[in-house]
Protein backbone atom coordinates (compact mmCIF):
# COMPACT_ATOMS: atom_id res chain seq x y z
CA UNK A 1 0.00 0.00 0.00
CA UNK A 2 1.27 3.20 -0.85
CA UNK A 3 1.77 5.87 2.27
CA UNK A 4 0.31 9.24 2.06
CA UNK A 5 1.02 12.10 4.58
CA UNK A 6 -1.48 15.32 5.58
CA UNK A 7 0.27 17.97 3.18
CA UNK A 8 2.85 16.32 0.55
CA UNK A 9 1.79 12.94 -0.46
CA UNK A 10 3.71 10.58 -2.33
CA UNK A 11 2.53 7.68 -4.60
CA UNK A 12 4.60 5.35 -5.89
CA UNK A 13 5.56 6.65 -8.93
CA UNK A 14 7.21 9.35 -7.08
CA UNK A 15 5.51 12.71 -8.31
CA UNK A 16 4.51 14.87 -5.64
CA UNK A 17 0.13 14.50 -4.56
CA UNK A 18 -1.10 16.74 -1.92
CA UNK A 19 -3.29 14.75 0.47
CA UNK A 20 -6.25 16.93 -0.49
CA UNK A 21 -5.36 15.83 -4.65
CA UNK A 22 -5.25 12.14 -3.74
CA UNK A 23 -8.70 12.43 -1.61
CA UNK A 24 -10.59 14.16 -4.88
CA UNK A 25 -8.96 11.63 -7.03
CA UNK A 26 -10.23 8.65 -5.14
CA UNK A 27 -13.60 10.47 -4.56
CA UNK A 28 -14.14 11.01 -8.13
CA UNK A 29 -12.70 6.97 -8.59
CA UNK A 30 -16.34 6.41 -6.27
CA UNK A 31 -18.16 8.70 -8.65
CA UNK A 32 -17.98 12.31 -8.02
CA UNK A 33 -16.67 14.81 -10.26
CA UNK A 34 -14.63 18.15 -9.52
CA UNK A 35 -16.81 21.15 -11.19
CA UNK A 36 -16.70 24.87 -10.29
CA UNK A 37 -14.02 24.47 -7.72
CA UNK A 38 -16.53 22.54 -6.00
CA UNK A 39 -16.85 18.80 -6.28
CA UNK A 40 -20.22 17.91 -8.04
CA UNK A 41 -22.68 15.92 -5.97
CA UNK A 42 -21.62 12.41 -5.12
CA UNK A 43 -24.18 9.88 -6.54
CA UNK A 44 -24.29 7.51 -3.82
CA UNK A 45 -26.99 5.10 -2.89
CA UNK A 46 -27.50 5.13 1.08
CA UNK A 47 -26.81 2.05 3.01
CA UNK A 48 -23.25 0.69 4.45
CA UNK A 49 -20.78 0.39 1.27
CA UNK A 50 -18.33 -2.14 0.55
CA UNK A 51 -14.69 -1.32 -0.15
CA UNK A 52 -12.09 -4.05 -1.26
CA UNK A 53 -11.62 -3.85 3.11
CA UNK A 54 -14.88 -4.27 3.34
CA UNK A 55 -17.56 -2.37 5.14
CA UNK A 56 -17.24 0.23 8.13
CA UNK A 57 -16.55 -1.24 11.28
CA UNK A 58 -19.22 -1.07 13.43
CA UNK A 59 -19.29 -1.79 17.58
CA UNK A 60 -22.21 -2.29 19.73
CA UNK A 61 -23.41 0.05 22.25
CA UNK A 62 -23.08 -1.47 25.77
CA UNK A 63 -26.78 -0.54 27.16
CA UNK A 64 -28.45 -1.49 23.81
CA UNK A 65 -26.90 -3.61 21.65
CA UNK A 66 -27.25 -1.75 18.91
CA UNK A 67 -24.47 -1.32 16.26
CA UNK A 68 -22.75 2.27 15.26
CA UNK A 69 -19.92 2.64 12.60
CA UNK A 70 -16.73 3.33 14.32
CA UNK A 71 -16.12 6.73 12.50
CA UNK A 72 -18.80 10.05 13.06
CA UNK A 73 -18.56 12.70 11.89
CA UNK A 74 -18.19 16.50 14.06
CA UNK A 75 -19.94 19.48 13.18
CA UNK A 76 -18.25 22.30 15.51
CA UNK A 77 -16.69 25.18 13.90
CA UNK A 78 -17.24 23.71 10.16
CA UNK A 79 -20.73 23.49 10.14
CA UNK A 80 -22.02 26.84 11.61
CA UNK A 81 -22.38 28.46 8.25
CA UNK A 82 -25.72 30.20 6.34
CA UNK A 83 -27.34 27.84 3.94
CA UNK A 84 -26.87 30.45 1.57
CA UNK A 85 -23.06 30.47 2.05
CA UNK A 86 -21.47 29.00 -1.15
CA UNK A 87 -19.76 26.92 1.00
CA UNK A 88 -22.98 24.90 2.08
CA UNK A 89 -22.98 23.15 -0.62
CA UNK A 90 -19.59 21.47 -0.02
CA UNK A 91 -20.92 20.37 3.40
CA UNK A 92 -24.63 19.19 1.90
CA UNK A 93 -21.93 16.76 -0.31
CA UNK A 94 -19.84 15.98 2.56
CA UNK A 95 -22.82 14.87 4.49
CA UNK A 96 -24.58 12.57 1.54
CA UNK A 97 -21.21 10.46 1.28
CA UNK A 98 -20.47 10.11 5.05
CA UNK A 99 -24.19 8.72 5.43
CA UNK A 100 -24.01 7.49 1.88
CA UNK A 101 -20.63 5.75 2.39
CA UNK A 102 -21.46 4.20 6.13
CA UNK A 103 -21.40 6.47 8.09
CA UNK A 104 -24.00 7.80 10.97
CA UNK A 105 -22.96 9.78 14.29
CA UNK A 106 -23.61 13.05 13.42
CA UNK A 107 -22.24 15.28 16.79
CA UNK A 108 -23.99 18.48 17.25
CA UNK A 109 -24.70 21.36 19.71
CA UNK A 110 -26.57 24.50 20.12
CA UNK A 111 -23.17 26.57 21.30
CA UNK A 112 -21.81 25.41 17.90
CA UNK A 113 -23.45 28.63 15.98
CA UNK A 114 -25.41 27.77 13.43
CA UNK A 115 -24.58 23.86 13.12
CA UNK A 116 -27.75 22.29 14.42
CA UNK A 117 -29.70 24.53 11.47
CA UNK A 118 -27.42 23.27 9.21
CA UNK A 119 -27.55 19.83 10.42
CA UNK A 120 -31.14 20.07 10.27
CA UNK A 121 -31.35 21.51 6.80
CA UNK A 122 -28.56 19.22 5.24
CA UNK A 123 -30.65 16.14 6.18
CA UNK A 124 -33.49 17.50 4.74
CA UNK A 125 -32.24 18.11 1.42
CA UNK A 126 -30.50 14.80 1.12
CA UNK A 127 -33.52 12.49 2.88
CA UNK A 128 -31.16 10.92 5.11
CA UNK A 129 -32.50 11.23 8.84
CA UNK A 130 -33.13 7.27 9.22
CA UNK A 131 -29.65 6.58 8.35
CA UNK A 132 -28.25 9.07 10.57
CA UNK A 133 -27.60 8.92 13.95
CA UNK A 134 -28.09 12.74 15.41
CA UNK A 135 -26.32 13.42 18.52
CA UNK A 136 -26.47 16.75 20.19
CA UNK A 137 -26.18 18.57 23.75
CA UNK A 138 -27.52 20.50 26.61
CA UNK A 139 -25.31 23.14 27.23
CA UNK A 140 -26.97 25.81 29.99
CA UNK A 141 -27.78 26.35 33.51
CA UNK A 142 -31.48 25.85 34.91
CA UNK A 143 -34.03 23.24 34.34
CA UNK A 144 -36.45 25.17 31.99
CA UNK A 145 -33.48 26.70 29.75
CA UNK A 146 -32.70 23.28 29.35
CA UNK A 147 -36.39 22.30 28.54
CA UNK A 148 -35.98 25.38 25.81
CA UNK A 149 -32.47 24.36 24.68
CA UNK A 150 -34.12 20.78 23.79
CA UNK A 151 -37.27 22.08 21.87
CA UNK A 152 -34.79 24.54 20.17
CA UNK A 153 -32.82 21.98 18.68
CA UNK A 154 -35.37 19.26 17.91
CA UNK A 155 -36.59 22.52 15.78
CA UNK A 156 -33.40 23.58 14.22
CA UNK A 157 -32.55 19.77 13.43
CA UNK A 158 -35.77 18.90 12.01
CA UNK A 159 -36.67 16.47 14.23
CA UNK A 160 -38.96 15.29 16.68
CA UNK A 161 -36.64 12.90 18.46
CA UNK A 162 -32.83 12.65 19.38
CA UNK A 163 -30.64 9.57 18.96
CA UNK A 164 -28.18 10.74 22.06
CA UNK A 165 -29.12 13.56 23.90
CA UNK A 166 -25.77 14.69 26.14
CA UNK A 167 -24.85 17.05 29.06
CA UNK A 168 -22.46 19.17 27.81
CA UNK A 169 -19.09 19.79 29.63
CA UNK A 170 -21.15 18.31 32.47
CA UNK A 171 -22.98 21.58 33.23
CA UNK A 172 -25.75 21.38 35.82
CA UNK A 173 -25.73 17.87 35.11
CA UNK A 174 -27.89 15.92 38.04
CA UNK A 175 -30.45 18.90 36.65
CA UNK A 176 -30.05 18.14 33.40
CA UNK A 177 -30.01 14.33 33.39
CA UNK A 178 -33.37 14.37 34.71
CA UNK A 179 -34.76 16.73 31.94
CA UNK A 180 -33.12 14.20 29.40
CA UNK A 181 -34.87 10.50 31.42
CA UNK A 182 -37.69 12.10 31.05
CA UNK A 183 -37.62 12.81 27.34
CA UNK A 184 -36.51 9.36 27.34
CA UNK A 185 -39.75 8.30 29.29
CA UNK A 186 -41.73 9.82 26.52
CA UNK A 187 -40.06 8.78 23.32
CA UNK A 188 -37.93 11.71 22.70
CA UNK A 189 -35.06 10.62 23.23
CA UNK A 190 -32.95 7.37 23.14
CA UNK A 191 -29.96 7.89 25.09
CA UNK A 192 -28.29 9.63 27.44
CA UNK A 193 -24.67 10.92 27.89
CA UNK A 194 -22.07 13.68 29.07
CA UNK A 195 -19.43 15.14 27.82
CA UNK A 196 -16.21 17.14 28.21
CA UNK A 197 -12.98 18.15 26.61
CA UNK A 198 -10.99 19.33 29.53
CA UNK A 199 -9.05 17.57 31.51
CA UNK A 200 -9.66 19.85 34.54
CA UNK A 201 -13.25 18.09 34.67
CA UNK A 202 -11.72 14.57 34.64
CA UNK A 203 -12.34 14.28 38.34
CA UNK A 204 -15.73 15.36 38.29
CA UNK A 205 -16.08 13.53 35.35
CA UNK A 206 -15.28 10.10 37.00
CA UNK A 207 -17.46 11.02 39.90
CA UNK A 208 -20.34 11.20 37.57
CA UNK A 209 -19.81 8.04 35.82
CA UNK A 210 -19.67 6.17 38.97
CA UNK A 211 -22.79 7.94 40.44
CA UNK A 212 -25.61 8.03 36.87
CA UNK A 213 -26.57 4.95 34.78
CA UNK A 214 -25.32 6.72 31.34
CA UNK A 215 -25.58 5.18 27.83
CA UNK A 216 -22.76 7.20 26.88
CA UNK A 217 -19.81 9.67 27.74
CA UNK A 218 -18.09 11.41 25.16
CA UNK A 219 -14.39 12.63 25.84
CA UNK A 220 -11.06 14.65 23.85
CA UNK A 221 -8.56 11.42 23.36
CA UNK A 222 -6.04 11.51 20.66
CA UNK A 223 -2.08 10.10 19.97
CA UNK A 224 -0.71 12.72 21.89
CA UNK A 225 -3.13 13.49 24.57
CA UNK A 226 -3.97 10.09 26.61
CA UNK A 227 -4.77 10.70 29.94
CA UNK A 228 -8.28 9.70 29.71
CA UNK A 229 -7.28 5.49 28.91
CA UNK A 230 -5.61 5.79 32.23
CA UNK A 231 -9.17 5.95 34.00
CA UNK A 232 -11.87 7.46 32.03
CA UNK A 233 -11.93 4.88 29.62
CA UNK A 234 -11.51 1.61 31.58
CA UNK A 235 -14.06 3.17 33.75
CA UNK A 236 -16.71 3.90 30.89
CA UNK A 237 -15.61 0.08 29.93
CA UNK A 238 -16.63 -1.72 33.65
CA UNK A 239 -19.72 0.70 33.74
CA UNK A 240 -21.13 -0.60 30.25
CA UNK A 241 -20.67 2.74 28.89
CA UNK A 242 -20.32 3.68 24.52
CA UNK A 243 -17.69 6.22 24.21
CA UNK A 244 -17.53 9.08 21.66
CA UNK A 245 -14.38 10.52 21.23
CA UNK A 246 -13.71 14.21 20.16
CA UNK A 247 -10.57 15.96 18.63
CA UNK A 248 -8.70 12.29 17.92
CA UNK A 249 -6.99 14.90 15.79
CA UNK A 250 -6.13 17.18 18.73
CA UNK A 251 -7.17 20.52 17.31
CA UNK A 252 -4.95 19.86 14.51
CA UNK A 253 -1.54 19.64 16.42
CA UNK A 254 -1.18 15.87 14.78
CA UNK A 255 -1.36 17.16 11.44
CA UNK A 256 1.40 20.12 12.01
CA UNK A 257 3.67 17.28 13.12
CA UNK A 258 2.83 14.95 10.76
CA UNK A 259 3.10 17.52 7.58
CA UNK A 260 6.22 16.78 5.80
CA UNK A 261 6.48 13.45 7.14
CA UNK A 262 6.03 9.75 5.62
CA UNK A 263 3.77 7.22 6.85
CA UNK A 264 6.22 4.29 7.99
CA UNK A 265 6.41 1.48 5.59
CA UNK A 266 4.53 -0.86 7.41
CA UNK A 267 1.53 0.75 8.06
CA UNK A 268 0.05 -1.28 5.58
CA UNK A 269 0.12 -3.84 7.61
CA UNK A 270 -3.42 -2.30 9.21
CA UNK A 271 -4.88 -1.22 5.63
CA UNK A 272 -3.23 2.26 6.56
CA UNK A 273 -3.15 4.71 3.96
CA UNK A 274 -3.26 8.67 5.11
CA UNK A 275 -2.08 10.03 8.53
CA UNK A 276 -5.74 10.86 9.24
CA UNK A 277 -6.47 6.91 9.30
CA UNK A 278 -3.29 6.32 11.28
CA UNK A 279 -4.79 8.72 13.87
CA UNK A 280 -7.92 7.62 13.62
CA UNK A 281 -7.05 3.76 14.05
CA UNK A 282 -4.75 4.30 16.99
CA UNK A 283 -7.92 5.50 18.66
CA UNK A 284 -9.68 2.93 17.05
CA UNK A 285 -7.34 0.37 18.88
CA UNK A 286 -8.83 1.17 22.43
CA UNK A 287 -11.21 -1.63 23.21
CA UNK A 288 -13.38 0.58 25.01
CA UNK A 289 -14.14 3.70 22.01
CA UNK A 290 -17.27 3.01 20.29
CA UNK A 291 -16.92 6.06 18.15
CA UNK A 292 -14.63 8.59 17.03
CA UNK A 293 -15.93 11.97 15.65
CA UNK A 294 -13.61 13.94 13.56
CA UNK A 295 -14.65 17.13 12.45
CA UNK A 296 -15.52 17.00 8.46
CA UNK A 297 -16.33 19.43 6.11
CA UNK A 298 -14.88 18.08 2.29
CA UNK A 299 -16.36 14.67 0.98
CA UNK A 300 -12.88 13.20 0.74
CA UNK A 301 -12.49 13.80 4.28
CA UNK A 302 -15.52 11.82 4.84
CA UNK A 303 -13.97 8.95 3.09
CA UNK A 304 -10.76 9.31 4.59
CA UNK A 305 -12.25 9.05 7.78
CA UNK A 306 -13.94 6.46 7.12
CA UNK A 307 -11.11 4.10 4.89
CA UNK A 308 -9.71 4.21 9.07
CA UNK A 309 -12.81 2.04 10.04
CA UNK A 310 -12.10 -0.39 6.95
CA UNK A 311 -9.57 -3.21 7.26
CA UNK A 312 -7.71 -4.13 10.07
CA UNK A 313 -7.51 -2.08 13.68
CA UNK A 314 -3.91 -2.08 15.24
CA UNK A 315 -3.74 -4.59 17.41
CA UNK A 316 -1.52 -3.96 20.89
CA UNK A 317 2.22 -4.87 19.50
CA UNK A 318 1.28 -2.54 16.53
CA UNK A 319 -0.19 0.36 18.65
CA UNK A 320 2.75 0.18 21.18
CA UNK A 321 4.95 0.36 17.69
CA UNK A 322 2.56 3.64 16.14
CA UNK A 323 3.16 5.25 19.32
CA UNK A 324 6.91 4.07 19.27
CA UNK A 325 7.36 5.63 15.66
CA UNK A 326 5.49 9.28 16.48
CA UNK A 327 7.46 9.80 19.32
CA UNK A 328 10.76 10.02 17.42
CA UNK A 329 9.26 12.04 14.68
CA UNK A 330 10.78 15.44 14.51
């Protein structure tokens, strides 16, 4: 297999592919076309596709038993633009071949600007809410603003019930966790989760997990930032907990190091082909992570992403050796 890196790829014919050339040539391989300096839409049926890895790999959530793909897909930052925004249509593409291509978490919030509208309105246009798997947050102090933060983005996503319904950065959670059983109670709402991205909360955090029945926690976990599989995760594990894990890219900082540099010659050996799958597998490699969710706004992101839930996961020998071969990268 050939080995690709973020910024200066290099197939083996030895000419010089940026990673973002080799994505829209492999996307257009699947059937889009570049047009307009936008790539056309993506003619994809939707259901769970087949590569010549196979399909995404999927892993059951503890309290239900029922199956997600291993790769989501973030909406912070990229996705709070106006539908009107020429950019929109990029995302409305984006979104068809994640769900399209086997996809389904879709991670939202109402602090994220304008996301959960164009969640909402993406879906629409594409007729994909059955395949997709709409996650989004509480984020807010009180028990009514929470009621109103709810009904706001059931409205916004277009939706009259929410796959995972989480307390964000786990704000007024004992508050907010009953606001979200109860939704439950009535059909709302599936599950329920936290979440947080700061490692100053880990100790609250824990406490939490040991004192709610939660279907899920999401938490920040990447290469270079592992504190959480020393207790968060082993904990989430024993409790029968699905994890979601954000910025497995850590806010780009694995992409600065990795820009300039090849992908060792044997990462092949786990169907390895960008340095966005190599980060995305080493998380992939934790027994305990049900989901990562990488923010994406280009469709060859999308199927970058997902190639990482294709083929073979590192096992422990080869994530000892991934973590062995970043650490003496300059």
């Amino acid at each position: 297999m050939n080995a690709f890196n973020e910024k200066t790829d290099v197939v083996a014919s030895g000419h010089p592919m940026t990673r973002a050339e080799f994505l829209r040539l492999a996307l257009r391989l699947a059937g889009g076309c570049a047009a307009g300096g936008l790539l056309a839409p993506v003619q994809f049926a939707f259901g769970a596709a087949d590569t010549e890895l196979g399909s995404v790999l999927r892993r059951a959530i503890p309290s239900s038993g029922q199956l997600l793909p291993v790769i989501g897909a973030g909406t912070a930052v990229v996705f709070d633009i106006d539908p009107g925004d020429a950019k929109f249509v990029m995302l409305v593409e984006t979104m068809r071949t994640f769900l399209s291509q086997g996809g389904a978490v879709i991670d939202t919030s109402p602090t994220y600007g304008r996301a959960e509208k164009s969640v909402g309105e993406i879906v629409r246009r594409i007729g994909g809410r059955e395949r997709a798997f709409l996650a989004t947050k509480i984020s807010t102090m009180g028990e009514q603003a929470g009621i109103d933060s709810v009904a706001a983005s059931m409205r916004d996503l277009g939706t009259d019930r929410i796959d995972l319904l989480q307390v964000h950065n786990i704000r007024d959670t004992t508050v907010h966790l009953r606001t979200i059983r109860r939704l439950q109670d009535e059909g709302k709402v599936r599950y329920a989760g936290i979440t947080t991205s700061f490692r100053s909360t880990y100790e609250e955090y824990e406490r939490i997990m040991r004192r709610e029945k939660l279907d899920f926690i999401q938490i920040d976990y990447a290469l270079d930032n592992r504190e959480a599989e020393e207790r968060i995760l082993p904990l989430a594990r024993d409790r029968g907990m699905a994890v979601l894990i954000n910025l497995p890219f850590g806010r780009g900082r694995l992409f600065r190091k990795a820009r300039g540099q090849a992908l060792p010659s044997w990462a092949g050996e786990i169907d390895c082909g960008s340095w966005a799958q190599f980060f995305l597998k080493f998380v992939l490699a934790n027994p305990a992570v049900t989901a990562v969710i990488p923010g994406t706004d280009r469709p060859e992101y999308a199927l970058d992403n997902l190639n990482a839930a294709r083929g073979r996961i590192p096992d422990a020998r080869m994530r000892a050796q991934m973590l062995a071969y970043w650490d003496q990268l300059g």
